[in-house]
C-alpha atoms as a PDB file:
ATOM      1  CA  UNK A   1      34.863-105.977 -37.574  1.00  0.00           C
ATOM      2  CA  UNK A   2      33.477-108.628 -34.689  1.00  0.00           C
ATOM      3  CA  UNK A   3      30.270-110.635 -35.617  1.00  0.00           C
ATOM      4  CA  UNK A   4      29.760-108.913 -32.073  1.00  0.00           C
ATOM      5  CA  UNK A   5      29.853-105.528 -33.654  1.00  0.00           C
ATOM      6  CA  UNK A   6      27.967-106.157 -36.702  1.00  0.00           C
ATOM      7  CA  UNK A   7      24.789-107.627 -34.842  1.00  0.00           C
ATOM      8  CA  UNK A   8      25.060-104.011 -33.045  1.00  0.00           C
ATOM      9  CA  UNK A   9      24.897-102.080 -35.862  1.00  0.00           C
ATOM     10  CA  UNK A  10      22.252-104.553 -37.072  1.00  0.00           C
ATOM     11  CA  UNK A  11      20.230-103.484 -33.452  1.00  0.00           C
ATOM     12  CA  UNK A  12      21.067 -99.869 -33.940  1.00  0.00           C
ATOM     13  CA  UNK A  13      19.592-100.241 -37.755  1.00  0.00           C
ATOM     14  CA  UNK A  14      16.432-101.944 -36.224  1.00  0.00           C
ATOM     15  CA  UNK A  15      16.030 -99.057 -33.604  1.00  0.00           C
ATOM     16  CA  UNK A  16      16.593 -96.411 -36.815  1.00  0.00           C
ATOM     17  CA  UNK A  17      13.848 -98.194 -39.230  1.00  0.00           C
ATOM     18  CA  UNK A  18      11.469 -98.178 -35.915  1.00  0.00           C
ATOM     19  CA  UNK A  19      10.847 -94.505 -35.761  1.00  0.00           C
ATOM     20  CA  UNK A  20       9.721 -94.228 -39.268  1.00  0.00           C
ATOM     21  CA  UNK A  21       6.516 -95.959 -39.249  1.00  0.00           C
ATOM     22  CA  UNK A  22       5.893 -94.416 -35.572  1.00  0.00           C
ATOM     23  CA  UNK A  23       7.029 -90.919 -37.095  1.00  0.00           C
ATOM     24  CA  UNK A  24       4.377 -91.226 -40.387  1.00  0.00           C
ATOM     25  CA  UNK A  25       1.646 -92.759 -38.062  1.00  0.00           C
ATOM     26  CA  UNK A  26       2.181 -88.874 -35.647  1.00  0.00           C
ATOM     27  CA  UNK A  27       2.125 -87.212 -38.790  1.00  0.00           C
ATOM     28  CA  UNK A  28      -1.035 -88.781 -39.855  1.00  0.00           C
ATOM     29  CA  UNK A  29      -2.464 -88.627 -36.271  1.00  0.00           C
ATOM     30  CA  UNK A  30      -2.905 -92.358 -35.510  1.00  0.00           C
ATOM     31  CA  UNK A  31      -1.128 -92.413 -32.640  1.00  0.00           C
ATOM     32  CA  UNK A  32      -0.539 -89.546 -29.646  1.00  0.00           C
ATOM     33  CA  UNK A  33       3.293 -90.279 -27.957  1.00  0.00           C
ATOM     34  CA  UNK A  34       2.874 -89.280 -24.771  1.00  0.00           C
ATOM     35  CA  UNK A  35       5.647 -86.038 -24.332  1.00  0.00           C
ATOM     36  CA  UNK A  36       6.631 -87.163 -21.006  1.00  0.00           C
ATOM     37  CA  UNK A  37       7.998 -90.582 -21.215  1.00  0.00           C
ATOM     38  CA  UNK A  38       9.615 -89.235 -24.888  1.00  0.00           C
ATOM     39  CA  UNK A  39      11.386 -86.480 -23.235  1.00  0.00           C
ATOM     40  CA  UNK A  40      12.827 -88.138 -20.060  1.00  0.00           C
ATOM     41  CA  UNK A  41      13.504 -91.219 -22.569  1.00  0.00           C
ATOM     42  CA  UNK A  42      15.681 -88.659 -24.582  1.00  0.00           C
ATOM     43  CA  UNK A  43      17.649 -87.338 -20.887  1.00  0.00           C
ATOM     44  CA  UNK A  44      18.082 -90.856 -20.134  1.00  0.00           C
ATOM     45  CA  UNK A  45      18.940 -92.369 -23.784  1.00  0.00           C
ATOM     46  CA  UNK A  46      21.793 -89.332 -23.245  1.00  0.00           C
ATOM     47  CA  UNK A  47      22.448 -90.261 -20.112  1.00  0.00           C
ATOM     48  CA  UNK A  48      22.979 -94.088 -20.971  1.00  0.00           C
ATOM     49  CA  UNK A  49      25.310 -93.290 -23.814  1.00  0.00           C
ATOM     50  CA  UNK A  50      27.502 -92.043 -21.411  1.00  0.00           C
ATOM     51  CA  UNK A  51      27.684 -94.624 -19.236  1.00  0.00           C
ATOM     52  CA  UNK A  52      27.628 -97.309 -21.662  1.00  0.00           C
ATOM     53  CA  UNK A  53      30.721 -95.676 -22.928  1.00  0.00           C
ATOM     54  CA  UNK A  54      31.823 -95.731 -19.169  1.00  0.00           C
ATOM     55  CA  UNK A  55      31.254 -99.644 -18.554  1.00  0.00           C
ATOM     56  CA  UNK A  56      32.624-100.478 -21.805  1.00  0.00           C
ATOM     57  CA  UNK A  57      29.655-101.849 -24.222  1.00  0.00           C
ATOM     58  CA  UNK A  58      31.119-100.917 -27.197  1.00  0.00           C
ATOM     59  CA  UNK A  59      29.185-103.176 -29.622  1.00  0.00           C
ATOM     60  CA  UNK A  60      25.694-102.107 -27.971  1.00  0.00           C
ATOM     61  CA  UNK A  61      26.586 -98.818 -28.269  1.00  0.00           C
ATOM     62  CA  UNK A  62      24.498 -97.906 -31.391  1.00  0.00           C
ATOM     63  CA  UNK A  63      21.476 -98.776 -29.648  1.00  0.00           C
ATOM     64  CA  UNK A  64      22.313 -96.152 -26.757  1.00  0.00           C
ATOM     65  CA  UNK A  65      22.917 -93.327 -29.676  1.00  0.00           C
ATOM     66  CA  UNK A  66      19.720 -94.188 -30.399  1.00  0.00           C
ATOM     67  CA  UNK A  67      17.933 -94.473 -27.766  1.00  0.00           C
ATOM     68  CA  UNK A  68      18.473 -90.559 -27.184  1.00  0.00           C
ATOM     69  CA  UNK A  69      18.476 -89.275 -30.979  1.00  0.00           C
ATOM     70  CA  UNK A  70      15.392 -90.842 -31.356  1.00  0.00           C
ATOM     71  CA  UNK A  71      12.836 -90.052 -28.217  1.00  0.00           C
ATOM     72  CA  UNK A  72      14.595 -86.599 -28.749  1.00  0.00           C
ATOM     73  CA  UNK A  73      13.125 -86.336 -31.943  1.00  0.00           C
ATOM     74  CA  UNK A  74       9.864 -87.604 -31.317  1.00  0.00           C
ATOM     75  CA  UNK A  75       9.166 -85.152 -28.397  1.00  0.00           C
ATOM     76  CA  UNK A  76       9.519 -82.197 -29.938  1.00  0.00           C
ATOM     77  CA  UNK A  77       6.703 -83.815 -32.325  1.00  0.00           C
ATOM     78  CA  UNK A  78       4.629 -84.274 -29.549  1.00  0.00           C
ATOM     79  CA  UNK A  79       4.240 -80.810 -28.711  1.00  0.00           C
ATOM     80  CA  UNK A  80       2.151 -80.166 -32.129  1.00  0.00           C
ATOM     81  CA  UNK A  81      -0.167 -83.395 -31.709  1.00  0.00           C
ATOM     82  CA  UNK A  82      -0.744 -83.752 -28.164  1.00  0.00           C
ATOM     83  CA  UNK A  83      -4.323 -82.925 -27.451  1.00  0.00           C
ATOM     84  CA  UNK A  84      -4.843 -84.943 -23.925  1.00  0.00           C
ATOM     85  CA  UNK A  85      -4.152 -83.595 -20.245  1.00  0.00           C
ATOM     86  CA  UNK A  86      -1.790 -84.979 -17.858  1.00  0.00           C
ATOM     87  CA  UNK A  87      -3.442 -87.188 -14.183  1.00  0.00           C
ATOM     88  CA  UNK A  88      -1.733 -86.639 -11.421  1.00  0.00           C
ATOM     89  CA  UNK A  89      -0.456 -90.496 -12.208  1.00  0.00           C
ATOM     90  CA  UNK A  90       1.880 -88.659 -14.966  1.00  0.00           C
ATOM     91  CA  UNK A  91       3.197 -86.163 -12.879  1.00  0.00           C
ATOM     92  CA  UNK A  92       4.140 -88.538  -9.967  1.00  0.00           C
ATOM     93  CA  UNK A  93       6.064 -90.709 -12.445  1.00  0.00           C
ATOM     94  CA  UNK A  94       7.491 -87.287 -13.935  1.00  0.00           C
ATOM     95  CA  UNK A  95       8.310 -86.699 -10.305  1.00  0.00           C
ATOM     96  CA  UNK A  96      10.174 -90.145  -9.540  1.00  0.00           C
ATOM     97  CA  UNK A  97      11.613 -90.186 -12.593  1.00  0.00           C
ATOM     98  CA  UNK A  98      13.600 -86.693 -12.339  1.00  0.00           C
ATOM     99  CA  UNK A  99      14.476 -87.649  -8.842  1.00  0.00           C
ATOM    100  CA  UNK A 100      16.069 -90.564 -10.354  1.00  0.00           C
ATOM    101  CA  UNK A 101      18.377 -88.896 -13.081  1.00  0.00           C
ATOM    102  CA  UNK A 102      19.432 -86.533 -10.683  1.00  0.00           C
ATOM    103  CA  UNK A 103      20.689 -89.483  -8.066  1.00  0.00           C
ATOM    104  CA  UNK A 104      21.738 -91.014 -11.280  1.00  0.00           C
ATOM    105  CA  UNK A 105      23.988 -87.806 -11.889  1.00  0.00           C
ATOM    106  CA  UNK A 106      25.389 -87.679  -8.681  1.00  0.00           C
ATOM    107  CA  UNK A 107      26.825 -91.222  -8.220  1.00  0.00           C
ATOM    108  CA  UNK A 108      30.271 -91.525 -10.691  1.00  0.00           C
ATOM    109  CA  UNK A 109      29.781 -95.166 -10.659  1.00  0.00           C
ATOM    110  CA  UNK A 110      28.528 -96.111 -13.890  1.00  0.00           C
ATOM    111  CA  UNK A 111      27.045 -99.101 -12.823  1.00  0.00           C
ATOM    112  CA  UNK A 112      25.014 -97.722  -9.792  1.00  0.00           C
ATOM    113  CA  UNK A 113      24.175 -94.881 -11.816  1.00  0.00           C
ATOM    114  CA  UNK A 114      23.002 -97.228 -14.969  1.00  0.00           C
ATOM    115  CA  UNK A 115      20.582 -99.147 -12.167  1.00  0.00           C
ATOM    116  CA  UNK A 116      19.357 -95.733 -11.406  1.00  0.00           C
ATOM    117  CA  UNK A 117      18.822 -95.383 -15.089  1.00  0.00           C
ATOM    118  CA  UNK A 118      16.794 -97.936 -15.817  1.00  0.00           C
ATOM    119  CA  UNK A 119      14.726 -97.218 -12.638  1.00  0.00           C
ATOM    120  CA  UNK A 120      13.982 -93.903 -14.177  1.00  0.00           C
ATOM    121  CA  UNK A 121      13.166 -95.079 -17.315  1.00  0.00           C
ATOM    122  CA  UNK A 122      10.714 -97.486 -15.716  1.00  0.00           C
ATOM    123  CA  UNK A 123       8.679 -94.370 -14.035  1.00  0.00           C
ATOM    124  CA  UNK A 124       9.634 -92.647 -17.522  1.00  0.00           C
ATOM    125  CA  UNK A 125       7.332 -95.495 -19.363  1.00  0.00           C
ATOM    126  CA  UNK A 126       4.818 -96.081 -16.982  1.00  0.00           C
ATOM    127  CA  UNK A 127       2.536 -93.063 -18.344  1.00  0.00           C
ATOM    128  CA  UNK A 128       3.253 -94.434 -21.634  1.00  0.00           C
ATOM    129  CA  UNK A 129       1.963 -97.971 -20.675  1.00  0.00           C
ATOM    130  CA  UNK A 130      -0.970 -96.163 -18.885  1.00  0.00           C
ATOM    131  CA  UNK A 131      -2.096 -94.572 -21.746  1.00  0.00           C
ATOM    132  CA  UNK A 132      -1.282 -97.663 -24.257  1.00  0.00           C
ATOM    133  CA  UNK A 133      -3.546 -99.577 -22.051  1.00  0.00           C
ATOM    134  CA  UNK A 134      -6.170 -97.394 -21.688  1.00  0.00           C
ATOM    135  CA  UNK A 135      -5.789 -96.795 -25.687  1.00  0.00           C
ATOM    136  CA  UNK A 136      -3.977 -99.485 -27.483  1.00  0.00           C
ATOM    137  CA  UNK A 137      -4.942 -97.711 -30.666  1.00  0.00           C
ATOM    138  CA  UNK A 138      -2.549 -94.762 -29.404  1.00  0.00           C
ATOM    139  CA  UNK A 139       0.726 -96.381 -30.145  1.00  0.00           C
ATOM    140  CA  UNK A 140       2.300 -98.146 -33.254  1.00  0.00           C
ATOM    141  CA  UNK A 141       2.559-101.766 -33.095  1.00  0.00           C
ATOM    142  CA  UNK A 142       5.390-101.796 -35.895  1.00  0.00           C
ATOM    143  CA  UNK A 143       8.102 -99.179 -34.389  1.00  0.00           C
ATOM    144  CA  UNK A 144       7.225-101.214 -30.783  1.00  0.00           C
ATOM    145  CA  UNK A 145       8.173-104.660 -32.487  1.00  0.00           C
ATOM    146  CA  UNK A 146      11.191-103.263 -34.277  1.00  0.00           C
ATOM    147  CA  UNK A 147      12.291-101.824 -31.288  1.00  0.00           C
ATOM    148  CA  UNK A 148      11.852-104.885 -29.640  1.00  0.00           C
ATOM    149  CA  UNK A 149      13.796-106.844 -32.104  1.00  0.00           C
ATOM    150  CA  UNK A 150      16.674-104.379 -32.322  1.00  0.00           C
ATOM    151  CA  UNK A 151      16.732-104.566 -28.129  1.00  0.00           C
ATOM    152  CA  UNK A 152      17.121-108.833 -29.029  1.00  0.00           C
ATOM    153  CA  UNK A 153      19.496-107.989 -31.311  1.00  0.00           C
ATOM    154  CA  UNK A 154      21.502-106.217 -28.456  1.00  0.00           C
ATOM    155  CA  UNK A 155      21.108-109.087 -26.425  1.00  0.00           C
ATOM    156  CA  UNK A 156      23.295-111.122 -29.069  1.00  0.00           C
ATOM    157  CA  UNK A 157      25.642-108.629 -29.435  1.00  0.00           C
ATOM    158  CA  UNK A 158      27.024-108.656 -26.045  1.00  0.00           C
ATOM    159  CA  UNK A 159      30.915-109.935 -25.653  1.00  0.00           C
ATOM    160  CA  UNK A 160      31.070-110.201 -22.226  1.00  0.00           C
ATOM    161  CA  UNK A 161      28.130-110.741 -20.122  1.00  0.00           C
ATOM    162  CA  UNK A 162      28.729-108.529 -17.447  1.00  0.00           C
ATOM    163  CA  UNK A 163      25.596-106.263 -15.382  1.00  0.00           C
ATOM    164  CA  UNK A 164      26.548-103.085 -16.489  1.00  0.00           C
ATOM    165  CA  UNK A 165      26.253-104.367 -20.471  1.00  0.00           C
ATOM    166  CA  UNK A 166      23.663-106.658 -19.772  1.00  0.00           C
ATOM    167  CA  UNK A 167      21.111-104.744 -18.015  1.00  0.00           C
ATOM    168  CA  UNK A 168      19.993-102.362 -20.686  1.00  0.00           C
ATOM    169  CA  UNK A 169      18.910-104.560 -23.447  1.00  0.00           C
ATOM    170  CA  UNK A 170      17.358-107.082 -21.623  1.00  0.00           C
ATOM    171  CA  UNK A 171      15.285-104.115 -20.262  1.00  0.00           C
ATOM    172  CA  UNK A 172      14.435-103.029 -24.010  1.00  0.00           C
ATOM    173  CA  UNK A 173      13.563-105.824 -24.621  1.00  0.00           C
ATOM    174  CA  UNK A 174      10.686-106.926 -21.931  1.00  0.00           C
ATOM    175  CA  UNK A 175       9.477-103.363 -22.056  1.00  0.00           C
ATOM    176  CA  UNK A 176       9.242-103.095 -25.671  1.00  0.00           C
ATOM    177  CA  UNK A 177       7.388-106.208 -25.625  1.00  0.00           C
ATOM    178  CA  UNK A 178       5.167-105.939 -22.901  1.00  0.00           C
ATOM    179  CA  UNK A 179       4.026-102.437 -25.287  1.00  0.00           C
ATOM    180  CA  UNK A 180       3.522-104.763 -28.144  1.00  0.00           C
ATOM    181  CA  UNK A 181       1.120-107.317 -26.168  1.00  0.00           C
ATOM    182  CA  UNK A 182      -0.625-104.070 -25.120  1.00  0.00           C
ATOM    183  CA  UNK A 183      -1.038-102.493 -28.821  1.00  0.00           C
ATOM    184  CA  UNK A 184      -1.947-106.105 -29.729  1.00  0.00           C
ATOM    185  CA  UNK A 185      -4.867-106.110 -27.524  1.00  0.00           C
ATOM    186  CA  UNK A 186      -6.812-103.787 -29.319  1.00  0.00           C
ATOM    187  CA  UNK A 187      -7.333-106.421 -32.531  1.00  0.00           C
ATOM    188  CA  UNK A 188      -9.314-108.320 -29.798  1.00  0.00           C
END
């Protein structure tokens, strides 16, 4: 086993521990996920295993597994704890985003389609980024930082610097910490 391969695991592992804290904090009804970013995260996270399989990543692939495992899981809790409506902001980003997986589909080259991806996932988290900003109290600083980490862990892991294996992580990981500068604003 590559020092490559066990800093993957070690970003997969950080991804895993994540969704505890933000699992107990739903449970407990600190914070309210918002279902549609979890849901399309779960068709992408799917989707993005796939096609990091197809370009090759083989030591960030943990953190693809579970990036769809996970946002699976935590939208089907959302449907018992969600108590808000959805703006016509969140539907138009529901909109873009489904337009984008299904251009994503259609193209069978995986790095196209990955690019496609990640623009998805952008209109995927922008309801999610909405709301955090609107409510910082809404999300889990912890599970955002872990992910974060795990996503810089990802980074380290990569062999072979290519776009295809690049591109994903380095998203993680400026999303995941723009969300924890957003959760962080609400101790000020």
């Amino acid at each position: 086993m590559t020092n490559y391969t066990i800093i993957g695991i070690i970003s997969g592992l950080l991804s895993v521990f994540a969704y505890i804290p933000y699992i107990t904090s739903i449970y407990k009804k600190k914070i309210q996920p918002h279902p549609f970013s979890w849901f399309l995260w779960a068709v992408l996270g799917f989707a993005t295993f796939i096609t990091y399989i197809g370009v090759g990543a083989k030591e960030t692939l943990p953190l693809a597994l579970i990036s769809f495992v996970g946002p699976m899981i935590i939208f089907f809790l959302t449907f018992k704890y969600w108590k808000r409506g959805f703006p016509k902001f969140d539907y138009f980003c529901l909109f873009i985003a489904i337009v984008a997986i299904i251009i994503y589909v259609v193209f069978h080259q995986a790095e196209i389609a990955l690019t496609l991806s990640l623009v998805s996932d952008l209109f995927t988290a922008l309801p999610t980024i909405r709301k955090t900003y609107k409510d910082p109290s809404s999300e889990n600083f912890w599970t955002w930082f872990l992910f974060a980490l795990g996503a810089v862990f990802a980074l380290f892991a990569i062999r072979d610097f290519t776009y295809g294996v690049l591109i994903f992580p380095l998203y993680l990981t400026v999303f995941e910490i723009i969300m924890c500068i957003l959760i962080l604003r609400k101790k000020y």
